[in-house]
Protein backbone atom coordinates (compact mmCIF):
# COMPACT_ATOMS: atom_id res chain seq x y z
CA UNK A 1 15.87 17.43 -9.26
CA UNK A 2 13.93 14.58 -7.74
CA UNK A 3 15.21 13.47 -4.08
CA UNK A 4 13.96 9.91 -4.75
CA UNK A 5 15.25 8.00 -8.05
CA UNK A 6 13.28 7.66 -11.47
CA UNK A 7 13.10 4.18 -12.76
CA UNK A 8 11.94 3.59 -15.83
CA UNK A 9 9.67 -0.23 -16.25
CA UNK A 10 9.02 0.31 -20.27
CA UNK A 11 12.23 -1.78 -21.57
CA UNK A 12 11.42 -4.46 -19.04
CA UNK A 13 7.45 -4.69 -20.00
CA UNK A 14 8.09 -5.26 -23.30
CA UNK A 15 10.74 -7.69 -23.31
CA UNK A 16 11.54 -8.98 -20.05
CA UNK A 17 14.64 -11.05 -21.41
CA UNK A 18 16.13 -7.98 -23.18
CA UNK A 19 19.79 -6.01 -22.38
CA UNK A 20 17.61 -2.84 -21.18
CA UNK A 21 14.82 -5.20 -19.04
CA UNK A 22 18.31 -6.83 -17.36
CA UNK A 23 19.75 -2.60 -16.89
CA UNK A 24 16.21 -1.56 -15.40
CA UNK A 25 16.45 -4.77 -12.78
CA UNK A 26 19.74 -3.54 -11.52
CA UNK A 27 18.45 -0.01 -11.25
CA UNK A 28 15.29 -1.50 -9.10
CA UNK A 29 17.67 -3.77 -6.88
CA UNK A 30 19.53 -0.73 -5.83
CA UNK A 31 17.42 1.06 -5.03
CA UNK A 32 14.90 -1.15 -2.93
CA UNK A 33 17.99 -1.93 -1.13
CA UNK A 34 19.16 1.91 -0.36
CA UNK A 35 16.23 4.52 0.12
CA UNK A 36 13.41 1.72 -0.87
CA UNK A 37 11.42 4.08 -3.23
CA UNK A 38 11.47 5.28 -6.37
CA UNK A 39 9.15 6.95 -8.94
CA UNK A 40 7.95 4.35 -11.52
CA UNK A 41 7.44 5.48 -14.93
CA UNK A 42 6.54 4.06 -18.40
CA UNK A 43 4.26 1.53 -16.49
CA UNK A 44 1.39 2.07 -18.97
CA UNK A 45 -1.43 2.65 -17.01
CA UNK A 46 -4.08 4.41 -18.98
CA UNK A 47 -4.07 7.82 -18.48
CA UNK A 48 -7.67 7.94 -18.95
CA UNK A 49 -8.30 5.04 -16.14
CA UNK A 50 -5.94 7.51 -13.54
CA UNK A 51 -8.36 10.42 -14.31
CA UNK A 52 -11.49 8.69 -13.55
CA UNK A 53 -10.18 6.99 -10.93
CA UNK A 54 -8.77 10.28 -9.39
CA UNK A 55 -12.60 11.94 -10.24
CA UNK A 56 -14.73 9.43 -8.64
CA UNK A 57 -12.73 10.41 -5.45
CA UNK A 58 -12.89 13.78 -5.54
CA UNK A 59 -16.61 13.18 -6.43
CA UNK A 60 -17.07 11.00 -3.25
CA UNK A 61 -15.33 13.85 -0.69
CA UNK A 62 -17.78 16.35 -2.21
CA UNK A 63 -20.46 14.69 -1.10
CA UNK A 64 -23.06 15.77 1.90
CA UNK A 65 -21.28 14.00 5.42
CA UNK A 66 -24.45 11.88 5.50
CA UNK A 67 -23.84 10.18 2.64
CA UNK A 68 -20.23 9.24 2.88
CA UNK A 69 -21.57 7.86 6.19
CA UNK A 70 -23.78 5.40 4.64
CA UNK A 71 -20.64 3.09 3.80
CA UNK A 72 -18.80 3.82 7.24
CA UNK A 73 -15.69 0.84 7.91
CA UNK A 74 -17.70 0.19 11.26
CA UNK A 75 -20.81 -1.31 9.53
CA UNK A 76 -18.73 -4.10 8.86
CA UNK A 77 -15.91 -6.73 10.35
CA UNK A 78 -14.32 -6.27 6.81
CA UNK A 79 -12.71 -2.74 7.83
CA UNK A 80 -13.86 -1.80 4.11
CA UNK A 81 -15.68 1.15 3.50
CA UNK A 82 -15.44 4.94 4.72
CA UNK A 83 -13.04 6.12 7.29
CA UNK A 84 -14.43 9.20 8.66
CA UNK A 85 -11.72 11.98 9.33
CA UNK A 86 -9.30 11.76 12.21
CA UNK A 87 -10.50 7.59 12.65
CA UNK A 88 -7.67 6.02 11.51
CA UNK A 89 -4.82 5.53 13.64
CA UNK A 90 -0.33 5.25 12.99
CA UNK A 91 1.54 5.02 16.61
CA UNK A 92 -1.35 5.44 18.36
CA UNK A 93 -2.22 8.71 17.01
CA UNK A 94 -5.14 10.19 14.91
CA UNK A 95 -4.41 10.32 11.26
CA UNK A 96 -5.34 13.39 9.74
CA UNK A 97 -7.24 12.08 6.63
CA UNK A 98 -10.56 10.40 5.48
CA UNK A 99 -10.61 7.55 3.26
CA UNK A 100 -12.17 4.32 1.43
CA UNK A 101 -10.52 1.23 1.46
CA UNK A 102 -11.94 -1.47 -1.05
CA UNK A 103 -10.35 -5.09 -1.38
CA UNK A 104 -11.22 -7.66 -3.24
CA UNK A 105 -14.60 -8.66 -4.15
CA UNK A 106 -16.11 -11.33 -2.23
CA UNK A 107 -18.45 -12.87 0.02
CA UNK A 108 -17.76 -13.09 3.90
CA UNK A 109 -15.72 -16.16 4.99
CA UNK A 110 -17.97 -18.59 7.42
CA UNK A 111 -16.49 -18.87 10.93
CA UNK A 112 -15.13 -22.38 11.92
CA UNK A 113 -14.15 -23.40 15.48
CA UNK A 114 -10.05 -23.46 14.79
CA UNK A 115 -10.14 -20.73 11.84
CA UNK A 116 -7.29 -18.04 12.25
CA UNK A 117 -8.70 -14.73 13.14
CA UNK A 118 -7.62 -13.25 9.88
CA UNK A 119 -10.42 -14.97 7.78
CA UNK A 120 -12.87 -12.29 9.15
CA UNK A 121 -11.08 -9.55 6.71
CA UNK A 122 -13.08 -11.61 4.51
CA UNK A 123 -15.83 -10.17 2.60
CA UNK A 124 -17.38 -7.57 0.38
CA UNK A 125 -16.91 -4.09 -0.04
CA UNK A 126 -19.27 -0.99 0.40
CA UNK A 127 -19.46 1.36 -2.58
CA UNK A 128 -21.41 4.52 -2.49
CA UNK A 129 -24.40 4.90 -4.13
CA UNK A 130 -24.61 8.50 -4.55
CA UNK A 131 -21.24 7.96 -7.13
CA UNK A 132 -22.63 4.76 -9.00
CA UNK A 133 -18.87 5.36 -11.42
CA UNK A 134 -17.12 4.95 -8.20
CA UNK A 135 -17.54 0.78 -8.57
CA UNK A 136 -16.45 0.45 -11.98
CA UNK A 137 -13.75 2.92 -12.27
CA UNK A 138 -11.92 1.17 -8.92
CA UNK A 139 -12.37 -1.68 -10.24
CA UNK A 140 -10.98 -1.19 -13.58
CA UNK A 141 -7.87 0.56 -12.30
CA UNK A 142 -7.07 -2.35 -9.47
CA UNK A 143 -6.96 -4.86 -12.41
CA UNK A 144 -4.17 -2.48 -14.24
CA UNK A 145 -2.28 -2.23 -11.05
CA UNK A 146 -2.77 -5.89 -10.54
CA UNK A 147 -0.31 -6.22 -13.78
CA UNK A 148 1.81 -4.01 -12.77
CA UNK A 149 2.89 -5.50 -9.52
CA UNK A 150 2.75 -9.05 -10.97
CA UNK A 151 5.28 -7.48 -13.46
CA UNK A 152 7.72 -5.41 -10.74
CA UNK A 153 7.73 -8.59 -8.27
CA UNK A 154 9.03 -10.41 -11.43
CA UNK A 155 11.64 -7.94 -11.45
CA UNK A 156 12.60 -8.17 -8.14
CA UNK A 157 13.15 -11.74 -8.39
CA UNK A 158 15.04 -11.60 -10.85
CA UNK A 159 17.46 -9.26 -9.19
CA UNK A 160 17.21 -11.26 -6.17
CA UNK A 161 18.63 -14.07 -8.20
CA UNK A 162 15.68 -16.01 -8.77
CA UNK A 163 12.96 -17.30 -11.32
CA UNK A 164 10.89 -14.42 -12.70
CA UNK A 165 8.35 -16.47 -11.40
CA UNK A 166 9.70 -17.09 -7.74
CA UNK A 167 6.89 -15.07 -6.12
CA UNK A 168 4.11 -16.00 -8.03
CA UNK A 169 2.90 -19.02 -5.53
CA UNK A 170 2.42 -16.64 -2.54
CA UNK A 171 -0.02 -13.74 -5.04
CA UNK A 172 -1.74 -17.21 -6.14
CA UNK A 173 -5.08 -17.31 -6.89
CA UNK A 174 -6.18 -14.62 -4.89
CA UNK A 175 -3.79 -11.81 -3.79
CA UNK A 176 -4.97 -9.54 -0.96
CA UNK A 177 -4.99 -6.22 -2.84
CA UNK A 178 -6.27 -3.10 -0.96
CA UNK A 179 -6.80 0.32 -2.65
CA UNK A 180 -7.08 3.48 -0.35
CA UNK A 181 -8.55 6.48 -1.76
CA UNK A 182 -7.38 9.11 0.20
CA UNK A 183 -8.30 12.87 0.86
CA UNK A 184 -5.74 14.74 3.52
CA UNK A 185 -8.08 17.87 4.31
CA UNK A 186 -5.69 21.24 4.33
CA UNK A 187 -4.36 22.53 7.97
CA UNK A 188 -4.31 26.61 8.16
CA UNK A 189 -0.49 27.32 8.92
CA UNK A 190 0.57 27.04 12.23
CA UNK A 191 -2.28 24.63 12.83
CA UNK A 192 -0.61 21.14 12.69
CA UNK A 193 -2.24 19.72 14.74
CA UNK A 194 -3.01 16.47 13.63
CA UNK A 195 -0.24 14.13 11.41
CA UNK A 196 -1.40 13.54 7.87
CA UNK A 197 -0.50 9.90 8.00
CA UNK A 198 2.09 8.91 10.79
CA UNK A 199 5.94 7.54 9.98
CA UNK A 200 5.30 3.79 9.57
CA UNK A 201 5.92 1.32 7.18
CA UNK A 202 3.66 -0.78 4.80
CA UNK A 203 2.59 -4.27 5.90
CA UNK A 204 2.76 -6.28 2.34
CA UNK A 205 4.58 -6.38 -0.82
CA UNK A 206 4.44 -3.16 -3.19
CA UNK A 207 2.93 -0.69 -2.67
CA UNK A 208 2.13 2.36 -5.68
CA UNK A 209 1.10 5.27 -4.63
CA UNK A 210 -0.93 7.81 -7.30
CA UNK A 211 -0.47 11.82 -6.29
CA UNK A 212 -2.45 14.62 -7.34
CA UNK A 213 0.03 17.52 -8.06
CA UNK A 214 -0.52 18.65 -3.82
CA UNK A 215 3.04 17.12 -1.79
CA UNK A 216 3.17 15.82 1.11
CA UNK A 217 4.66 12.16 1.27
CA UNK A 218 7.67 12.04 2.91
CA UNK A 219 10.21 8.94 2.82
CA UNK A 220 12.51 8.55 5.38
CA UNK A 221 16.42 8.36 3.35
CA UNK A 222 20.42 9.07 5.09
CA UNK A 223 18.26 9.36 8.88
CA UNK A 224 16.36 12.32 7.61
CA UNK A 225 12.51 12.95 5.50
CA UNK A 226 12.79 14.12 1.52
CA UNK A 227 9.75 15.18 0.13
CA UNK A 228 8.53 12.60 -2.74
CA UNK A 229 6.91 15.72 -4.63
CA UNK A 230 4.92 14.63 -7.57
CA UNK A 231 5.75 13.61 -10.81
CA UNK A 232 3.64 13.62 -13.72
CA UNK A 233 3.10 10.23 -15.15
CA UNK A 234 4.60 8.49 -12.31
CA UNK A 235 3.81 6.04 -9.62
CA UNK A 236 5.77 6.09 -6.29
CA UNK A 237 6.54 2.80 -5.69
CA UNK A 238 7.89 1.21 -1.85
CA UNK A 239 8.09 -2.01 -0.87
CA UNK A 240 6.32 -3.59 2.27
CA UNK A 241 7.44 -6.21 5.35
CA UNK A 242 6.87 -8.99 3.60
CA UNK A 243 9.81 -8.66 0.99
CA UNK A 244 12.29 -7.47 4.22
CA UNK A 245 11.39 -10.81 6.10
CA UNK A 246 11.86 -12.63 2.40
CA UNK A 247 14.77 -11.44 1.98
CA UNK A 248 16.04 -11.00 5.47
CA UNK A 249 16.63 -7.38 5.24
CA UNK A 250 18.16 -7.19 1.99
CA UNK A 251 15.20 -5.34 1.18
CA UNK A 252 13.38 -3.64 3.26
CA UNK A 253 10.29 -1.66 4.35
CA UNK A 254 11.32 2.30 4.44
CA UNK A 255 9.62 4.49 7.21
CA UNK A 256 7.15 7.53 5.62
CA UNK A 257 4.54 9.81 6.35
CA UNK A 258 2.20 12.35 5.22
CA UNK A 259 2.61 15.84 6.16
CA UNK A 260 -1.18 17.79 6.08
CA UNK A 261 -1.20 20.72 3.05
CA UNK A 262 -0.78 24.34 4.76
CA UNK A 263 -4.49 25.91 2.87
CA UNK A 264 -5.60 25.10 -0.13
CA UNK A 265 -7.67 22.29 -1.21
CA UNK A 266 -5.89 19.39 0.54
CA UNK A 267 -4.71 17.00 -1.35
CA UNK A 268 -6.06 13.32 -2.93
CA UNK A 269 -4.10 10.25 -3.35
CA UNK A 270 -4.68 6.58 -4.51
CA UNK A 271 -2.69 3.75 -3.01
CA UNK A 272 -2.53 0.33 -4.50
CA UNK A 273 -1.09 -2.32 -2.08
CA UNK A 274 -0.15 -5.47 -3.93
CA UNK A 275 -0.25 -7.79 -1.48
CA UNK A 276 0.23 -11.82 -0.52
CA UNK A 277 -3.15 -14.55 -0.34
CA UNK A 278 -3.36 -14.22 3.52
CA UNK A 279 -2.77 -17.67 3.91
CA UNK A 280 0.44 -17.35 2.22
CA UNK A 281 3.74 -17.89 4.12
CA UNK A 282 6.74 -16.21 2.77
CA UNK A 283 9.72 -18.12 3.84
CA UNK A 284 13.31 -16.63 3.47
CA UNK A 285 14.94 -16.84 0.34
CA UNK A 286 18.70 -18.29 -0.93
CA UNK A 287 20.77 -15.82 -1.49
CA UNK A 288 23.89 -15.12 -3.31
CA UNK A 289 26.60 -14.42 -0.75
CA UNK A 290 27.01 -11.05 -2.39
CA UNK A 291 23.46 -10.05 -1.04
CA UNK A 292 23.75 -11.90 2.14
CA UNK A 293 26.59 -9.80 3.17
CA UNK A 294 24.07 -6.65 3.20
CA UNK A 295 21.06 -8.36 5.16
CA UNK A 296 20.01 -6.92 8.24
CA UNK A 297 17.65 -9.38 8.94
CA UNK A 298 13.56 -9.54 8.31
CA UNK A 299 12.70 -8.43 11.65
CA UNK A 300 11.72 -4.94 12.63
CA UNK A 301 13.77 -3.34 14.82
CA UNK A 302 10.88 -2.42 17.29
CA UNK A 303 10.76 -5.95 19.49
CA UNK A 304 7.42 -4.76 20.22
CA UNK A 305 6.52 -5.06 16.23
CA UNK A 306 7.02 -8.31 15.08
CA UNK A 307 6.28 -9.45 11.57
CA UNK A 308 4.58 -12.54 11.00
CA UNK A 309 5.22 -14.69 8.15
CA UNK A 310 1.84 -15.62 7.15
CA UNK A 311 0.65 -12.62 5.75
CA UNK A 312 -3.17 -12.84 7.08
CA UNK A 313 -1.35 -12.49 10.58
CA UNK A 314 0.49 -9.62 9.42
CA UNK A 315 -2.49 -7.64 8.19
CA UNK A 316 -4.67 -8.35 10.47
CA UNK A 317 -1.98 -6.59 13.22
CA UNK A 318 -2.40 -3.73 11.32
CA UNK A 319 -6.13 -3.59 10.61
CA UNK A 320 -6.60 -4.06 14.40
CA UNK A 321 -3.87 -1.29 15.34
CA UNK A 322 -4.86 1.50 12.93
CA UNK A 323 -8.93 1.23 13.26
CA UNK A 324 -9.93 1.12 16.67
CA UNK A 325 -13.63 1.57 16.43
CA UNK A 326 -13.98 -0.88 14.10
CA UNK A 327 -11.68 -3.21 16.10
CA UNK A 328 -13.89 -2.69 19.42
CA UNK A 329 -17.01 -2.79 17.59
CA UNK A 330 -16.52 -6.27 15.67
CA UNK A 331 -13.39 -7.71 17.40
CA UNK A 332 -13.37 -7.32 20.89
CA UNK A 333 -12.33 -10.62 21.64
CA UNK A 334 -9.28 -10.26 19.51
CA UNK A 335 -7.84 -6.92 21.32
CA UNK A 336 -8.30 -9.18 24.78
């Protein structure tokens, strides 16, 4: 039996007015407000879109180290790109992983005397040209996650008592998606060494994370870590900092971590992050009194990890905390 809940979106996707749509929101508001995450089914992604999208990974790790270098994060401010192994950091340790991380599509922001800091996350991506697929496969799977969240933060504010349409000003005209496509190299047993991916929480909205059939996520539920083995079919699906400081802790952002496979192959994973514009500010929301009585507040408990509301200032605290190099290479003036 699963440790985390099943929800199933189908009902509300097709009629988002219907009995069942109104029975899945309940099941979604519960459960963002106890353990936080949930496997999503019945979302309709293509199948076919997953597999290539899962291939053109696995293609990429495969290839010569010289050649996943040639799109290294520290060739650009952006922090897009290739994150070698160990180079990515949670609490100030070294993540046991390599990755890319691709956001949108676009051309680097010119620097103003008075623009925030955050406008330098601004700017195009690096794709590999040794997997030419890689480009188009991405992309076409970020714009079918792209509905998806648009459809789940519906939900959400529904549940939360709003307009279906409540959150759509702050994802307006230009959310700040990321994809991470991740490959946690096995650890011989006894060898842990290194964390997979440290406890820690995720900085934006939703977040949907696609397993291959290895575990290892772990989501922190009752003051202890289930295993969020995989499902088949299924997205898991958390929420970020952004919907606790919303909602002032009504919902919030659940600690979790990746534990490194003992032998094997490793394991590959794709996370989606549907995130705010960064310029967006989410301000806290009405609430019924109902929900108000169970709001812990937006803040993190850590004083010494605030969350901003405007989400570039937000991100930007976590781009600068979890890549060092590229941090010191391009943004020296910002760690001073």
């Amino acid at each position: 039996m699963p440790n985390l809940p099943v929800l199933d979106i189908a009902d509300f996707l097709a009629d988002p007015a219907g009995q069942a749509a109104s029975h899945f929101v309940q099941e979604l508001i519960e459960t963002c407000r106890g353990t936080g995450f949930c496997y999503l089914t019945g979302h309709g992604i293509d199948p076919a879109l997953e597999r290539e999208a899962m291939a053109v990974a696995e293609a990429f790790f495969a290839l010569p180290e010289r050649e996943r270098l040639s799109i290294v994060n520290t060739n650009t401010p952006h922090f897009r790109g290739y994150t070698r192994l160990g180079m990515e950091h949670t609490n100030g340790k070294r993540d046991w992983r390599e990755q890319i991380d691709v956001g949108p599509e676009r051309d680097a922001a010119p620097q103003r005397p008075g623009d925030p800091p955050w406008l330098r996350l601004r700017g195009p991506n690096q794709w590999p040209e040794a997997v030419p697929r890689m480009r188009p496969a991405i992309t076409a799977w970020m714009s079918a996650m792209a509905e998806l969240g648009e459809a789940v933060l519906r939900a959400l504010a529904v549940g939360l008592g709003q307009a279906p349409d409540h959150f759509e000003p702050v994802v307006t005209p230009d959310p700040e998606v990321l994809v991470k496509i991740i490959r946690y190299p096995a650890q011989a047993a006894g060898e842990q060494m290194h964390q997979g991916l440290g406890l820690h929480q995720d900085s934006g909205l939703l977040s949907f994370i696609l397993q291959d059939g290895t575990g290892g996520l772990q989501v922190e539920s009752g003051g202890t870590l289930v295993n969020a083995t995989p499902i088949p079919g299924s997205y898991v699906l958390n929420l970020g900092e952004m919907l606790q400081v919303a909602t002032h802790g009504v919902l919030r952002a659940t600690r979790h971590q990746v534990v490194s496979a003992p032998g094997g192959e490793g394991r590959i994973s794709l996370a989606y992050f549907f995130n705010p514009c960064m310029e967006a500010r989410l301000e806290p929301i009405e609430l019924s009194e109902t929900l108000r009585a169970s709001a812990a507040g937006g803040q993190n408990a850590n004083p010494d990890d605030p969350i901003f509301s405007v989400y570039g200032e937000n991100w930007l605290k976590f781009r600068l905390r979890s890549h060092p190099d590229v941090a010191e290479k391009h943004h020296a003036d910002l760690l001073a």
